[in-house]
Protein backbone atom coordinates (compact mmCIF):
# COMPACT_ATOMS: atom_id res chain seq x y z
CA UNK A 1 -34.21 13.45 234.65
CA UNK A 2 -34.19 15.25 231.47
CA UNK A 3 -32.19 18.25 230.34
CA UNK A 4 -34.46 21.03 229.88
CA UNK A 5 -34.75 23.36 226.63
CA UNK A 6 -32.96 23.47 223.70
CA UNK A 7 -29.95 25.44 224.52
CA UNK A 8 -26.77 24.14 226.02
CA UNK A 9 -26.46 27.40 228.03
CA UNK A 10 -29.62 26.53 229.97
CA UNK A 11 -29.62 23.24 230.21
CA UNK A 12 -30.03 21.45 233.53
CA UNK A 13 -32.08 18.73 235.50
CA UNK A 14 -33.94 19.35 238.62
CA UNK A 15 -31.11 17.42 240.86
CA UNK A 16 -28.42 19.66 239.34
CA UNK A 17 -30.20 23.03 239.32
CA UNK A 18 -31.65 22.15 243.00
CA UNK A 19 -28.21 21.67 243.99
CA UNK A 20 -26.87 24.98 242.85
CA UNK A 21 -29.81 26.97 244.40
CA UNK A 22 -28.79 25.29 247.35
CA UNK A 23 -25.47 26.62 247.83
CA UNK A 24 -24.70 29.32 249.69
CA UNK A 25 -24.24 33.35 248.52
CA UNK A 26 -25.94 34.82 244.86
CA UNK A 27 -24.11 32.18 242.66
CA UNK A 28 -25.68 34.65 239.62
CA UNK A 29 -24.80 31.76 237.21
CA UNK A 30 -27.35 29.48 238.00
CA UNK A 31 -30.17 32.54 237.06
CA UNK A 32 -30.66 31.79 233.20
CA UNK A 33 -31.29 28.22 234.06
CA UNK A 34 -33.34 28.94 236.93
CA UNK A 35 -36.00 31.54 235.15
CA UNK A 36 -35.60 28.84 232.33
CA UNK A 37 -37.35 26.09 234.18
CA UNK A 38 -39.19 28.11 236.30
CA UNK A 39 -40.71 29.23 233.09
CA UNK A 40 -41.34 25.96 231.76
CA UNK A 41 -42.96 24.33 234.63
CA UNK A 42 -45.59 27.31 234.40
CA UNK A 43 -45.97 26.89 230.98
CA UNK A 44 -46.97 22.99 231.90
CA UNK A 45 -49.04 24.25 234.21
CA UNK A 46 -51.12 26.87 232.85
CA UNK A 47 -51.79 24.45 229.57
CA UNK A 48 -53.05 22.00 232.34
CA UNK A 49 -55.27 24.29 233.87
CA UNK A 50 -56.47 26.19 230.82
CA UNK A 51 -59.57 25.47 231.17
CA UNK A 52 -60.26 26.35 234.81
CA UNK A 53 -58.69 29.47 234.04
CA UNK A 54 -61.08 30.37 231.23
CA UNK A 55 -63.61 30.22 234.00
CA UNK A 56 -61.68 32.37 236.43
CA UNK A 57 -60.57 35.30 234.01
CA UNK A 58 -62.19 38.38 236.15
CA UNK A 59 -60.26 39.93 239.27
CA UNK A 60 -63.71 39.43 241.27
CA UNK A 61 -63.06 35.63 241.46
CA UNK A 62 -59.76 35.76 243.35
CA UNK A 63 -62.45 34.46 246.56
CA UNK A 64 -63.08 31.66 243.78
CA UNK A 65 -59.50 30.64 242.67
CA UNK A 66 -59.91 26.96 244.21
CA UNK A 67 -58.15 24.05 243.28
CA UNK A 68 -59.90 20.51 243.51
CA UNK A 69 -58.51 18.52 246.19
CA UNK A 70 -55.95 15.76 246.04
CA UNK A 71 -57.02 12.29 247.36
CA UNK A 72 -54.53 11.09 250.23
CA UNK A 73 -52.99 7.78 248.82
CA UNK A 74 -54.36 4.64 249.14
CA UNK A 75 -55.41 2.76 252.48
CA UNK A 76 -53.34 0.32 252.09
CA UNK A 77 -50.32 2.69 252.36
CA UNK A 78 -51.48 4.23 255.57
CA UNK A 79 -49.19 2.24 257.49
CA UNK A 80 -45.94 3.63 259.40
CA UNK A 81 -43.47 2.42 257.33
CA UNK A 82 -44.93 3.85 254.61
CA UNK A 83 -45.62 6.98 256.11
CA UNK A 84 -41.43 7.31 257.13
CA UNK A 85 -40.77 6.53 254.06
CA UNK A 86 -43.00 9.42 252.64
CA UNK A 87 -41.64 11.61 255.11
CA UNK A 88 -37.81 10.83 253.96
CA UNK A 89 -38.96 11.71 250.56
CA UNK A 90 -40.51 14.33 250.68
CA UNK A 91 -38.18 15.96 252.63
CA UNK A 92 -36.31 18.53 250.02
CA UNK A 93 -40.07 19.97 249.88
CA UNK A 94 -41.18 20.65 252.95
CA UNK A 95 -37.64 22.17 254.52
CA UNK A 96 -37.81 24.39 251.85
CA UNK A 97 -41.22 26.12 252.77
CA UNK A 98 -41.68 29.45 251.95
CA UNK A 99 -38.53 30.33 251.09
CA UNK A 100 -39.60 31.27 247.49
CA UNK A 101 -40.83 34.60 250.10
CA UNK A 102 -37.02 34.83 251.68
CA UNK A 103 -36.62 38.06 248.96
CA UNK A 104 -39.84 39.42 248.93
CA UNK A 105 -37.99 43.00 250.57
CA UNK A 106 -35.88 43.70 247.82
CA UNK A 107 -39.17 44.68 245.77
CA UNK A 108 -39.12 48.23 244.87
CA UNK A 109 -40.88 50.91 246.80
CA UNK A 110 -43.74 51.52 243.63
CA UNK A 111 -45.61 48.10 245.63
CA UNK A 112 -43.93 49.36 249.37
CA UNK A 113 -47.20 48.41 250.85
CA UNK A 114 -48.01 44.63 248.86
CA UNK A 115 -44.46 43.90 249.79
CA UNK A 116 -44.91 44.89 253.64
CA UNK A 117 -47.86 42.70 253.47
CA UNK A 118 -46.25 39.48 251.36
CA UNK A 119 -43.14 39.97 254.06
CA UNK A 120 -45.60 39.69 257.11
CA UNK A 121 -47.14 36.68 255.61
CA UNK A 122 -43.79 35.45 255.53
CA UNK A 123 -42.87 35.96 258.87
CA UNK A 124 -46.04 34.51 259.61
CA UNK A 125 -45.64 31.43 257.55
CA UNK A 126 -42.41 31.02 259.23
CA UNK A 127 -43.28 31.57 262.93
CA UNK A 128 -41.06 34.03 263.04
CA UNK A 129 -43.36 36.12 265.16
CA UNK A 130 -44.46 33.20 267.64
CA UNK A 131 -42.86 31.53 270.45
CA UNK A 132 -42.92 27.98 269.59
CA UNK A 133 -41.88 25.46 266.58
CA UNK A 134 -42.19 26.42 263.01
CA UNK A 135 -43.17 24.07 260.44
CA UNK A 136 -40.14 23.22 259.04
CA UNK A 137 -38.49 22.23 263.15
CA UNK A 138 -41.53 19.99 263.33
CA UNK A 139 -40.81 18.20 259.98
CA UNK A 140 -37.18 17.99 261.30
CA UNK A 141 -38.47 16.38 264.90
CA UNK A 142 -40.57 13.70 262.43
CA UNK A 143 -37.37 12.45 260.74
CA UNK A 144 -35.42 12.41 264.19
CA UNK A 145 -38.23 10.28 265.45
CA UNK A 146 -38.06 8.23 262.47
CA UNK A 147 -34.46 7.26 263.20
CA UNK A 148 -33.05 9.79 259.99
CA UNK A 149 -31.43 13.06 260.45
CA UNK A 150 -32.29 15.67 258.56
CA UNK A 151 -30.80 15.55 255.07
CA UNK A 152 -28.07 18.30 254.12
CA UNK A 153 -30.06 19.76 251.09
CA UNK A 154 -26.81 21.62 249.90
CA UNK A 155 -24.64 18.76 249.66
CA UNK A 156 -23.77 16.59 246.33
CA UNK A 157 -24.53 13.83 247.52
CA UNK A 158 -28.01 14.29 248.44
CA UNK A 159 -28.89 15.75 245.06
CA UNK A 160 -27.31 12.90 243.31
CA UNK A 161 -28.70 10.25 245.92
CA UNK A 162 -30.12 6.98 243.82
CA UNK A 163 -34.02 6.30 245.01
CA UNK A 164 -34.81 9.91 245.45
CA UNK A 165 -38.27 11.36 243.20
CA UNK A 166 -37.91 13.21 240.35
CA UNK A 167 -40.95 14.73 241.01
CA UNK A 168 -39.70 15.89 244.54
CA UNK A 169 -36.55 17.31 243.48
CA UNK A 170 -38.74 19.56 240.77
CA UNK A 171 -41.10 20.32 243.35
CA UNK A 172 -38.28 22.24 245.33
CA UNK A 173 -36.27 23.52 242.58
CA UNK A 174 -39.55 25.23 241.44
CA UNK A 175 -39.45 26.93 244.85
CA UNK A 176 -35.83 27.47 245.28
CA UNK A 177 -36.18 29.07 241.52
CA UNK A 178 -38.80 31.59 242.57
CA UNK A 179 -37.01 32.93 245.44
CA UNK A 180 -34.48 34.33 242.74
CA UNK A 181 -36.74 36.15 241.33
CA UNK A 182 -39.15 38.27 243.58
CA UNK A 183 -39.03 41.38 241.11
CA UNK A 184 -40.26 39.61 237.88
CA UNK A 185 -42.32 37.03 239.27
CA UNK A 186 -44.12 38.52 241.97
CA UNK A 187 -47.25 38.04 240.21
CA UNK A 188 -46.60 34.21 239.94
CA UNK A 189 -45.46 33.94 243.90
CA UNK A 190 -48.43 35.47 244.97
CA UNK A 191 -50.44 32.61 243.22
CA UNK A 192 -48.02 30.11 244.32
CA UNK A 193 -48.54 31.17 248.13
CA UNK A 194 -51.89 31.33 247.79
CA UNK A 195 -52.28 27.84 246.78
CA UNK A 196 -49.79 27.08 249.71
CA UNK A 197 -52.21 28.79 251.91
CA UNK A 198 -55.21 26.82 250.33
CA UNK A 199 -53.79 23.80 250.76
CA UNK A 200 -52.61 20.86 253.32
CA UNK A 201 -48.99 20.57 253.44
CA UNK A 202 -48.15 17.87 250.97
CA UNK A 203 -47.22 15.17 253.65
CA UNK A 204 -50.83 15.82 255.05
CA UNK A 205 -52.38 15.38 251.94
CA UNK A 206 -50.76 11.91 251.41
CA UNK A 207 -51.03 10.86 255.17
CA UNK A 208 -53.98 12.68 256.44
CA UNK A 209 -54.90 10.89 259.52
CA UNK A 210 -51.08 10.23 260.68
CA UNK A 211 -51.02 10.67 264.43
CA UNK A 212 -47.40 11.59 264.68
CA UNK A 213 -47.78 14.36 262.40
CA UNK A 214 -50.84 15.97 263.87
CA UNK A 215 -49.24 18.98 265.27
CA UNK A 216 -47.16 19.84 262.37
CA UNK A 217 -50.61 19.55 259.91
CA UNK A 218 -52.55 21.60 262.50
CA UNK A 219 -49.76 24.31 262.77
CA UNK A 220 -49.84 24.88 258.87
CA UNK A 221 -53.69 24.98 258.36
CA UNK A 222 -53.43 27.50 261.58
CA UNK A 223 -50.76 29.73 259.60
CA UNK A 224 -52.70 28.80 256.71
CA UNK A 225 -55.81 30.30 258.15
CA UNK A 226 -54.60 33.65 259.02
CA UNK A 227 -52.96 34.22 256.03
CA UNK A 228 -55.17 33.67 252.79
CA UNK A 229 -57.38 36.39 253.79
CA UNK A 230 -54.29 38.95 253.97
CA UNK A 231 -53.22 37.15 250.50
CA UNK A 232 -56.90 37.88 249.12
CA UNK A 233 -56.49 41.31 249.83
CA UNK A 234 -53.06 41.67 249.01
CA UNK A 235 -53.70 40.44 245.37
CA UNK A 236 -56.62 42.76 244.75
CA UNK A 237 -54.42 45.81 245.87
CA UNK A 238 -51.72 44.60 243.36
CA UNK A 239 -53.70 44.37 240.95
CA UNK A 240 -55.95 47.52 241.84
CA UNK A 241 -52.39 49.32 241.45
CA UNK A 242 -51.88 47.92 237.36
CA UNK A 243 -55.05 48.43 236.58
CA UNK A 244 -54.25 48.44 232.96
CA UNK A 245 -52.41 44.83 232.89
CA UNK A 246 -54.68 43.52 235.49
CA UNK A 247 -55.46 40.79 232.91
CA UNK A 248 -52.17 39.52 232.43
CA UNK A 249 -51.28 39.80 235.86
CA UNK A 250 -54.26 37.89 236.97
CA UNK A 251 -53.35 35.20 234.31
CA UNK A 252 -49.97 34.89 235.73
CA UNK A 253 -51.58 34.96 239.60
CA UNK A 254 -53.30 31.63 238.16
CA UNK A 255 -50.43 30.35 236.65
CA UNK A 256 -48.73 30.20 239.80
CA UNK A 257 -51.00 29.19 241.63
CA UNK A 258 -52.05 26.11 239.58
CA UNK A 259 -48.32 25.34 239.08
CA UNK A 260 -48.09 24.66 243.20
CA UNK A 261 -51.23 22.46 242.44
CA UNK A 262 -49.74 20.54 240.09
CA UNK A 263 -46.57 20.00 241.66
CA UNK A 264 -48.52 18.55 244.70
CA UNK A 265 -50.24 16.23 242.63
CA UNK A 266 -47.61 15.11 240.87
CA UNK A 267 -45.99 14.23 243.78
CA UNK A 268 -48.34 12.44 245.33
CA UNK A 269 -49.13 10.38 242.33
CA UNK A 270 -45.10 9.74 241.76
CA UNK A 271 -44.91 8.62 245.87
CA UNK A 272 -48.15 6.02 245.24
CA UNK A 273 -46.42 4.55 242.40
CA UNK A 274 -43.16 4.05 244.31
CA UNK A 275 -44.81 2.55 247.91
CA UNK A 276 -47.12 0.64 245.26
CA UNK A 277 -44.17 -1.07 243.40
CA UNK A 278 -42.59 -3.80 246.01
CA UNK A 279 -46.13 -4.86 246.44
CA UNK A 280 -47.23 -5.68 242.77
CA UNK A 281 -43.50 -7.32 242.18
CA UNK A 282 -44.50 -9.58 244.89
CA UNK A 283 -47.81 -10.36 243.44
CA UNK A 284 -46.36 -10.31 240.05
């Protein structure tokens, strides 16, 4: 990976910073660098989406905010070993699911209600308040069954593990980062859960018809379900409350919502190129 931005102070790769959001208690070092690539990765993301956003500029198109849908990967990588191998991958992505919400509470009370509403979609993401498995247990059953345990996120070695995607480890920085920072970028988590909401999880997207998986991608689209509604809602009372910078805020709604986007496609497109590989060496 490459170091990111011009200054020394902020400098850091995706492994590295995922690694110190990782550890346990506020480590308030890590902040600069985390707002830092945050920052840039919505930057990226917003130019790459400009022009969808030029359509979507009004508050009345929140119902309209849709992102085109990402094509599973090839046929020819359906196949099961394939599919574990996907699943080991994409692991630092899906086990950290939705904590960028973990914070959401420590909002001040000018938004009390948006943030009673963004915590209950939490709790709902999380199953929380249901008997029963929660996304992230499933995903954990899936590598048990696949003869891995789940990986220790927080240790060194896993950041700094040869073989492991780029594109995954930005993926979940991205949504490590935003958990830092519920104050000053609300605007941009709301987008980003939206999309979350909008979406199949990204192991669905690249395996759609696995069999093995088919409770995990039917308990997300059920959360799913229930939630973009209260998220539609929610971001029309937030931005009913600023009237005055409902523009901007809107903007940055999009921006983080088309920064999830793009982080799902990326990954998919980076996992493709990776099962693809072994097979054109051999034809090669």
């Amino acid at each position: 990976s490459q170091s990111l931005g011009n200054s020394s102070a902020i400098d850091i790769d995706a492994r590295q910073l995922f690694y110190q959001l990782n550890q346990s208690g506020n480590n308030q070092e890590v902040m600069p660098a985390a707002h830092h690539f945050v920052t840039q990765q919505l930057n990226k993301a917003s130019q790459a989406y400009m022009s969808l956003q030029a359509t979507n500029d009004s508050q009345e198109s929140i119902a309209g905010l849709q992102a085109p849908a990402i094509i599973p990967l090839t046929e020819g990588l359906q196949g099961e070993s394939d599919f574990y191998q996907g699943l080991n991958q994409l692991a630092a992505v899906h086990l950290t699911q939705p904590c960028w919400l973990e914070n959401i509470s420590q909002i001040g009370s000018s938004q009390a209600d948006t943030t009673v509403t963004v915590m209950a979609v939490y709790l709902q993401l999380t199953g929380a308040e249901q008997q029963g498995a929660n996304i992230q247990q499933l995903y954990r059953a899936l590598l048990l069954s696949s003869g891995r345990n789940t990986p220790m996120l927080h240790s060194f070695e896993y950041s700094k593990q040869t073989g492991g995607l780029a594109e995954v480890f930005n993926f979940a920085s991205i949504q490590l980062a935003l958990a830092r920072f519920p104050r000053v970028l609300f605007a941009e988590i709301l987008g980003f859960t939206l999309a979350y909401c909008q979406a199949p999880v990204l192991l669905e997207i690249c395996f759609p018809d696995h069999l093995l998986a088919r409770s995990l991608f039917n308990l997300h689209k059920q959360q799913a379900q229930q939630c973009a509604p209260v998220l539609h809602t929610c971001i029309a009372n937030y931005l009913g409350l600023f009237s005055q910078q409902s523009e901007q805020l809107w903007q940055r709604i999009c921006g983080g919502f088309w920064l999830y986007h793009t982080q799902m496609q990326s990954c998919r497109d980076r996992l493709q190129h990776v099962l693809q590989a072994p097979v054109s060496a051999h034809q090669g």
